[in-house]
PDB file of N, CA and C in Angstrom:
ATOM      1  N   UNK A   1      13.366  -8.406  -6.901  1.00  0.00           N
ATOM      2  CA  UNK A   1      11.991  -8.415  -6.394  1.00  0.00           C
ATOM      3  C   UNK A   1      11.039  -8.641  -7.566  1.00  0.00           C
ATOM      4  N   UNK A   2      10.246  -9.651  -7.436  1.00  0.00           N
ATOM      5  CA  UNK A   2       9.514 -10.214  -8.425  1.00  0.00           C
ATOM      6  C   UNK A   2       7.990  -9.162  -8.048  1.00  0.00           C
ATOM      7  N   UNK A   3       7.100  -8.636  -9.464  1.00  0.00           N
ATOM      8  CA  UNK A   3       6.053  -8.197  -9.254  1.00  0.00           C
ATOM      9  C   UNK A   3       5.055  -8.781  -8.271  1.00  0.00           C
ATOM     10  N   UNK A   4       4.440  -8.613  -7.070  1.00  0.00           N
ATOM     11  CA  UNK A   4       3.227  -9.259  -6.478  1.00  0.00           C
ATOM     12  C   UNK A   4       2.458  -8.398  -5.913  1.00  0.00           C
ATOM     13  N   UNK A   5       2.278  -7.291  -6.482  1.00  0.00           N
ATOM     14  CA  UNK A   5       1.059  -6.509  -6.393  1.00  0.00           C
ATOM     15  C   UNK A   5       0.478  -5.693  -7.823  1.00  0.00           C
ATOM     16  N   UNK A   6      -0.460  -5.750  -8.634  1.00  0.00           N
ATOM     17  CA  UNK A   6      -1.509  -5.877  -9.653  1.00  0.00           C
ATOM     18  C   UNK A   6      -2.493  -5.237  -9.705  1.00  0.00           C
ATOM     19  N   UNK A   7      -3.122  -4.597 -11.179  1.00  0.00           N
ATOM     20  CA  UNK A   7      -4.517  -4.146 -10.772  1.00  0.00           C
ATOM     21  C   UNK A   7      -4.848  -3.473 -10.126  1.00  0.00           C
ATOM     22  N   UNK A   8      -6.414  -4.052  -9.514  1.00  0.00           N
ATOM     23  CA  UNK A   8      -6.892  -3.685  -8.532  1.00  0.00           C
ATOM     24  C   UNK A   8      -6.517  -3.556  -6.801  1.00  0.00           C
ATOM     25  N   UNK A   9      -5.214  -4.744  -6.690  1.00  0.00           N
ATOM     26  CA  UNK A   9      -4.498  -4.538  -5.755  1.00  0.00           C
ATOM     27  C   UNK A   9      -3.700  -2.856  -5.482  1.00  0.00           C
ATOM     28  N   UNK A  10      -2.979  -2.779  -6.616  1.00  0.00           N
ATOM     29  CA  UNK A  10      -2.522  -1.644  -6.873  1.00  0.00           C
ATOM     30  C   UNK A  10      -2.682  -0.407  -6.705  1.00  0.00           C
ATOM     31  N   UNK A  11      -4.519  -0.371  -7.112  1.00  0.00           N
ATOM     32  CA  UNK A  11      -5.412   0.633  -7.354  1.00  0.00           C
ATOM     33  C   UNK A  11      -5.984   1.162  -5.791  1.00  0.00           C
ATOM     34  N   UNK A  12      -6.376  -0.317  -5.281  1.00  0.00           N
ATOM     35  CA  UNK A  12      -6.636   0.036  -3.568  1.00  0.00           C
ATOM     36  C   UNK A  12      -5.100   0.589  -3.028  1.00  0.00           C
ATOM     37  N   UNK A  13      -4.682  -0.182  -3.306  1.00  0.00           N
ATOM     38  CA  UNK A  13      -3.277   0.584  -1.699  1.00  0.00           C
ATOM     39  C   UNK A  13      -3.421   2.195  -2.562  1.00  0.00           C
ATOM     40  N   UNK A  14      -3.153   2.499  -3.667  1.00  0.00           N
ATOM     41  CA  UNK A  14      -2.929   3.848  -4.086  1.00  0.00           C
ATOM     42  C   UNK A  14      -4.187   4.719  -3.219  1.00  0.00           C
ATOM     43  N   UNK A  15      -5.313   4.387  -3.303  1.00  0.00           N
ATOM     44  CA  UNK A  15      -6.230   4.906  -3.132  1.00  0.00           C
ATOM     45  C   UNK A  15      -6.711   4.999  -1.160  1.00  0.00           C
ATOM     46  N   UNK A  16      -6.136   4.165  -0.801  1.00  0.00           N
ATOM     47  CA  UNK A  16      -6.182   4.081   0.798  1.00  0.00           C
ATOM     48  C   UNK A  16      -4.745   5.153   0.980  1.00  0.00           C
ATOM     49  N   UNK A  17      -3.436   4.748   0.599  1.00  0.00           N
ATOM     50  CA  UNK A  17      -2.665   5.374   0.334  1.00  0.00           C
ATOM     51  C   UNK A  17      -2.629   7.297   0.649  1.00  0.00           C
ATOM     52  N   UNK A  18      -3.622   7.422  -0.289  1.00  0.00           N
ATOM     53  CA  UNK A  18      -4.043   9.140  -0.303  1.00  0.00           C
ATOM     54  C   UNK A  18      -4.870   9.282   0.165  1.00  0.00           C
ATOM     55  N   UNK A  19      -5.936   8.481   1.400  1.00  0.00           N
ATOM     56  CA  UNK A  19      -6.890   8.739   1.365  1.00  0.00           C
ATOM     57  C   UNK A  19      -6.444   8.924   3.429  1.00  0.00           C
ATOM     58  N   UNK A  20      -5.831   7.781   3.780  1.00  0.00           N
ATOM     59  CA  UNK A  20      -4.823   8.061   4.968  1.00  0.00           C
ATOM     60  C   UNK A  20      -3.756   9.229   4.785  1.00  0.00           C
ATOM     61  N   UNK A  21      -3.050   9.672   3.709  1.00  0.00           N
ATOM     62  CA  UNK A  21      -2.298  10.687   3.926  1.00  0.00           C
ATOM     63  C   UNK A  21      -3.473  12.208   4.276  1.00  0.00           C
ATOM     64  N   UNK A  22      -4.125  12.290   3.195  1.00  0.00           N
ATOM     65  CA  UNK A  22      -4.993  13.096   3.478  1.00  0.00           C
ATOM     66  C   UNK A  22      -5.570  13.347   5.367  1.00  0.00           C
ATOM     67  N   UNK A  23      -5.876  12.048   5.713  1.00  0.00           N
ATOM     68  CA  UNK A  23      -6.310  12.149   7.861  1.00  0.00           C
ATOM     69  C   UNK A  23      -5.148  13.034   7.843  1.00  0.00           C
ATOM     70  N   UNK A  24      -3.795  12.096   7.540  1.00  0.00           N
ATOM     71  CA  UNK A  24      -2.976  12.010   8.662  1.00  0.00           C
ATOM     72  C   UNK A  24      -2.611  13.693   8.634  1.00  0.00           C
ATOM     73  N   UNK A  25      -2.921  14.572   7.532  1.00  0.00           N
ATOM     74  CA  UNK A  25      -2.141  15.441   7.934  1.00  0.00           C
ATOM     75  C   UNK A  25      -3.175  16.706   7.625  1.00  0.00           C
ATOM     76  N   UNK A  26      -4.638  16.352   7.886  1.00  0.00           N
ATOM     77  CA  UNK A  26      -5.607  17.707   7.901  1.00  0.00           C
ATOM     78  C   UNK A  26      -6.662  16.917   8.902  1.00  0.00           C
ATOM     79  N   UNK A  27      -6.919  15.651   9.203  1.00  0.00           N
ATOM     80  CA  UNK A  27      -7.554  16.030  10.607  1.00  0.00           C
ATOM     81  C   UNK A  27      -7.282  15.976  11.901  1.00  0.00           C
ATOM     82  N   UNK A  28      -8.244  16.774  12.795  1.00  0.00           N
ATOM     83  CA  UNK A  28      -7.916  16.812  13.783  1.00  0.00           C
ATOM     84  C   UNK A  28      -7.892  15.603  14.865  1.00  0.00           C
ATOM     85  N   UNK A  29      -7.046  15.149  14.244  1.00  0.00           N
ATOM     86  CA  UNK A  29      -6.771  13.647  15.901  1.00  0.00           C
ATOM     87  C   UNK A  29      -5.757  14.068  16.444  1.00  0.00           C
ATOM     88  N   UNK A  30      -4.839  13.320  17.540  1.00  0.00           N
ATOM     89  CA  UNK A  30      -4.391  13.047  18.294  1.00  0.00           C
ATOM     90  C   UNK A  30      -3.025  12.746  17.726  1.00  0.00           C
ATOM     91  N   UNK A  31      -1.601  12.956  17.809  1.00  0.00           N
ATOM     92  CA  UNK A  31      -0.687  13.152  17.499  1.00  0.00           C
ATOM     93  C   UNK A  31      -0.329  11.512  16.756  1.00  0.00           C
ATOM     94  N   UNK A  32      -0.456  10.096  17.854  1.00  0.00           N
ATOM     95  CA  UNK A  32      -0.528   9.291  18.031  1.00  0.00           C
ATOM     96  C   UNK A  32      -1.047   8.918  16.679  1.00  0.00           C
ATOM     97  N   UNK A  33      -2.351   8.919  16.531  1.00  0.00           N
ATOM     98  CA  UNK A  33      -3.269   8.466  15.457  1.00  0.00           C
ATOM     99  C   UNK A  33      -2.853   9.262  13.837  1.00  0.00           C
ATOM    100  N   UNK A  34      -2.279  10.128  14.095  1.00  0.00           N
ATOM    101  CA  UNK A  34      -1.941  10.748  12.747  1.00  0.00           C
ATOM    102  C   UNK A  34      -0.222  10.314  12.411  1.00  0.00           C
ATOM    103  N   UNK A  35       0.306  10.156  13.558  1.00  0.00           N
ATOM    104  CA  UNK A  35       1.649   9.355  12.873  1.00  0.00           C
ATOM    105  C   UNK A  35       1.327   7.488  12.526  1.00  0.00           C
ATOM    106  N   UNK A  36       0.209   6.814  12.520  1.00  0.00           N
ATOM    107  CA  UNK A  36      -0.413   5.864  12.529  1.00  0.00           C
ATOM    108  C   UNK A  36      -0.500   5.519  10.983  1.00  0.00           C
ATOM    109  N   UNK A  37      -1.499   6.821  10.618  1.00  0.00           N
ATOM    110  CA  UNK A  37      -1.987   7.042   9.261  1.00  0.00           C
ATOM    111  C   UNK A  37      -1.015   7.547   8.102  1.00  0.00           C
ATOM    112  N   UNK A  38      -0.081   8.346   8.615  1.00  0.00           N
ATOM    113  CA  UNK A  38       0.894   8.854   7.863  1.00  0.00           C
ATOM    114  C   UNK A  38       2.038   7.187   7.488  1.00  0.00           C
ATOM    115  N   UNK A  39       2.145   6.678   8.519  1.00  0.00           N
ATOM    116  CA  UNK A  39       3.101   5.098   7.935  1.00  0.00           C
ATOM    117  C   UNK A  39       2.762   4.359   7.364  1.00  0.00           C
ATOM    118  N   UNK A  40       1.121   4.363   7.605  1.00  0.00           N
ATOM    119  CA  UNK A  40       0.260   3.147   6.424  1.00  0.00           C
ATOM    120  C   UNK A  40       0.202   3.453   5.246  1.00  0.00           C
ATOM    121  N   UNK A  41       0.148   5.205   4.972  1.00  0.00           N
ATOM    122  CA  UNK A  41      -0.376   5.840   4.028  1.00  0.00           C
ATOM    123  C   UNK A  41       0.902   5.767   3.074  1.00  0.00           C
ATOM    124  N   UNK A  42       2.173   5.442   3.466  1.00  0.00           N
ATOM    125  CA  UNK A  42       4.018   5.806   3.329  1.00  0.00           C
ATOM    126  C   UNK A  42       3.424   4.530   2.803  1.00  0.00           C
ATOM    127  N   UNK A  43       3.340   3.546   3.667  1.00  0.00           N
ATOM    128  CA  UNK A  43       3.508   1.833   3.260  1.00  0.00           C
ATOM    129  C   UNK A  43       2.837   1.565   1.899  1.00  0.00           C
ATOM    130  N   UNK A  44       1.254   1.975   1.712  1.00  0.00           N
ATOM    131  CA  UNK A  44       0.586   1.565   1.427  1.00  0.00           C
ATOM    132  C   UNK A  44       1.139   2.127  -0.440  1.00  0.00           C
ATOM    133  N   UNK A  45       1.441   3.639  -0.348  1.00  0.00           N
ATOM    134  CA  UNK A  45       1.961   4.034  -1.475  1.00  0.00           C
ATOM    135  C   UNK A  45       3.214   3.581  -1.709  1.00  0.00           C
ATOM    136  N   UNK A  46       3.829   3.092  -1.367  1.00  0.00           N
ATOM    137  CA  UNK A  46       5.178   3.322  -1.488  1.00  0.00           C
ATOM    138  C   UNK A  46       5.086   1.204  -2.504  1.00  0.00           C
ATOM    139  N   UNK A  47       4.551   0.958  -1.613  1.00  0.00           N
ATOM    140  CA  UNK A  47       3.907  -0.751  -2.283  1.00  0.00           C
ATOM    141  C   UNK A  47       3.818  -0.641  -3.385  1.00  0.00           C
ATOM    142  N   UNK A  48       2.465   0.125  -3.837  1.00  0.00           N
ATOM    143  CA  UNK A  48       1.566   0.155  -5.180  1.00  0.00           C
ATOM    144  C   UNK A  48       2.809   0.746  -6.239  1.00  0.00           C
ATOM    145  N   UNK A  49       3.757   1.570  -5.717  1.00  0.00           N
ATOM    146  CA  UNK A  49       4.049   2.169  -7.115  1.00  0.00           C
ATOM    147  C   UNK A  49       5.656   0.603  -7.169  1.00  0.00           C
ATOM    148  N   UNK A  50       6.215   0.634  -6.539  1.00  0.00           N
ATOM    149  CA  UNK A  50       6.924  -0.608  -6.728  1.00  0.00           C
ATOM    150  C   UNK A  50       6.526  -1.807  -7.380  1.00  0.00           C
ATOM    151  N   UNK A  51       5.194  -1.992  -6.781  1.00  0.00           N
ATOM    152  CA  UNK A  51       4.069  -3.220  -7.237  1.00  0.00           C
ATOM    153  C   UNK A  51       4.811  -4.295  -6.665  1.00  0.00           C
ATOM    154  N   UNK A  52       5.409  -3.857  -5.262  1.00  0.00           N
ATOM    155  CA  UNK A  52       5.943  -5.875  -4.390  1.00  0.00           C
ATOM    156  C   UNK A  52       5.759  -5.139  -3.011  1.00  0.00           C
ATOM    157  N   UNK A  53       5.037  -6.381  -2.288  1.00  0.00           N
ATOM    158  CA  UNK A  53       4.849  -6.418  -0.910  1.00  0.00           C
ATOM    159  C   UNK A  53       5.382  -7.459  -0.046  1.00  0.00           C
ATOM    160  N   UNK A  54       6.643  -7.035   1.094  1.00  0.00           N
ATOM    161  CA  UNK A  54       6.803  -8.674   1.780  1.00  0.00           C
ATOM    162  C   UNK A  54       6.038  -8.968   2.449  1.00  0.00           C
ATOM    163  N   UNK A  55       4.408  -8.334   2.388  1.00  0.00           N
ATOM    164  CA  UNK A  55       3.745  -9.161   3.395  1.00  0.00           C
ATOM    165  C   UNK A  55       2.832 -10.449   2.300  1.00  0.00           C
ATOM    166  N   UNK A  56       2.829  -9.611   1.013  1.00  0.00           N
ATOM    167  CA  UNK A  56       2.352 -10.885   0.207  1.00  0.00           C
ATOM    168  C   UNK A  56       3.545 -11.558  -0.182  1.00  0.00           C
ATOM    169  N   UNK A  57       4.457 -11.191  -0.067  1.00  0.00           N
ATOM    170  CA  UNK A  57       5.696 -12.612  -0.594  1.00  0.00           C
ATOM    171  C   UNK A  57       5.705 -13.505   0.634  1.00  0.00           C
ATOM    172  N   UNK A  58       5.414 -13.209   1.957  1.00  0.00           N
ATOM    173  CA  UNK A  58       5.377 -14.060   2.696  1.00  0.00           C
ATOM    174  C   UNK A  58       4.066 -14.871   3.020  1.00  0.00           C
ATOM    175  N   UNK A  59       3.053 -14.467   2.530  1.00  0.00           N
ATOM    176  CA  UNK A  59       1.792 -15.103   2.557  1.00  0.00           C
ATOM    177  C   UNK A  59       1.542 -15.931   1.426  1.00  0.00           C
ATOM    178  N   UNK A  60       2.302 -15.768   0.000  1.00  0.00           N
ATOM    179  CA  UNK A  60       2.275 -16.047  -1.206  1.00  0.00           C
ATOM    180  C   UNK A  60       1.823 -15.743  -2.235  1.00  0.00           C
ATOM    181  N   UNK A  61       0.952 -14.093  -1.455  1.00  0.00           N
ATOM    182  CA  UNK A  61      -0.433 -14.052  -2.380  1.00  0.00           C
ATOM    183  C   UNK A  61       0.365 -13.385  -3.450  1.00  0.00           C
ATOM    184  N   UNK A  62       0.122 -13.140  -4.746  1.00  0.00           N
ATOM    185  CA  UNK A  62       0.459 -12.662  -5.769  1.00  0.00           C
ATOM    186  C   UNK A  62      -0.692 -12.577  -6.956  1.00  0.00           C
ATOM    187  N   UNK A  63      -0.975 -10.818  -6.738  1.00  0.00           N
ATOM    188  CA  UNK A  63      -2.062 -10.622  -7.648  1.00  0.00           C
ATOM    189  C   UNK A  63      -1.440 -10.428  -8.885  1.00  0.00           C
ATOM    190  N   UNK A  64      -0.217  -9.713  -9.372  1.00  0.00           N
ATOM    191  CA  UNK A  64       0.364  -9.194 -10.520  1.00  0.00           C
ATOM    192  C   UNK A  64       0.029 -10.027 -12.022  1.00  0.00           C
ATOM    193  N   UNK A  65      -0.446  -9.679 -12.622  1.00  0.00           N
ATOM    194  CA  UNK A  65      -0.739  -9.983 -14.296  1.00  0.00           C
ATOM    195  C   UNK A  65       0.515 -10.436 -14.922  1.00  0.00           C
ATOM    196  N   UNK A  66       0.100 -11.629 -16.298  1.00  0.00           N
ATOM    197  CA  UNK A  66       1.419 -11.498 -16.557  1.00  0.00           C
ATOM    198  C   UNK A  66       2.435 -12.550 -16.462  1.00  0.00           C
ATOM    199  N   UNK A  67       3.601 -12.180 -17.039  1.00  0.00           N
ATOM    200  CA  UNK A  67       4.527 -13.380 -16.852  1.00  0.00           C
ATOM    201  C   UNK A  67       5.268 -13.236 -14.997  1.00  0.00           C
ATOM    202  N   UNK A  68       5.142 -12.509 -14.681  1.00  0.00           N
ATOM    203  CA  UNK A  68       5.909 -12.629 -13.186  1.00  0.00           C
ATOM    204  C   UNK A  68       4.785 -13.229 -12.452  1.00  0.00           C
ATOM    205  N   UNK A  69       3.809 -13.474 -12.631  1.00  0.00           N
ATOM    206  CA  UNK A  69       3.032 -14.504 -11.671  1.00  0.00           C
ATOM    207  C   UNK A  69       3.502 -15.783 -11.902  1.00  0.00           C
ATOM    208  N   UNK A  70       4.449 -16.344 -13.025  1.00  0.00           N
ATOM    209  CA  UNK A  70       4.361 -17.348 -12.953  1.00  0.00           C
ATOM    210  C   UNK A  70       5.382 -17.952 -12.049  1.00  0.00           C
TER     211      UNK A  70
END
């Protein structure tokens, strides 16, 4: 798996990341909506610290710095 997530890419998923774990598991919604937030929040961290996404390997986007962009 080649690097394709970078930066500020990085920095957002981390930060949405904890910011959805945080809903998913202190507010009060609906069972539904908090297992919602808890998979994005899984996805979103689990991305950033790897730094590869197949939704950008399949789109092509590749923010990563560096020699693996090339």
């Amino acid at each position: 798996m080649k690097c394709n997530v970078g930066g500020m890419d990085r920095t957002g998923r981390i930060v949405l990341g904890i910011v959805l774990l945080v809903v998913g598991l202190l507010a009060p919604i609906d069972t539904m909506w908090r297992i919602v937030a808890l998979v994005i929040a899984a996805i979103a961290l689990v991305t950033a610290i790897v730094r590869f996404c197949p939704a950008n390997a399949i789109f092509g986007i590749n923010t990563c710095e560096g020699e693996s962009k090339k």
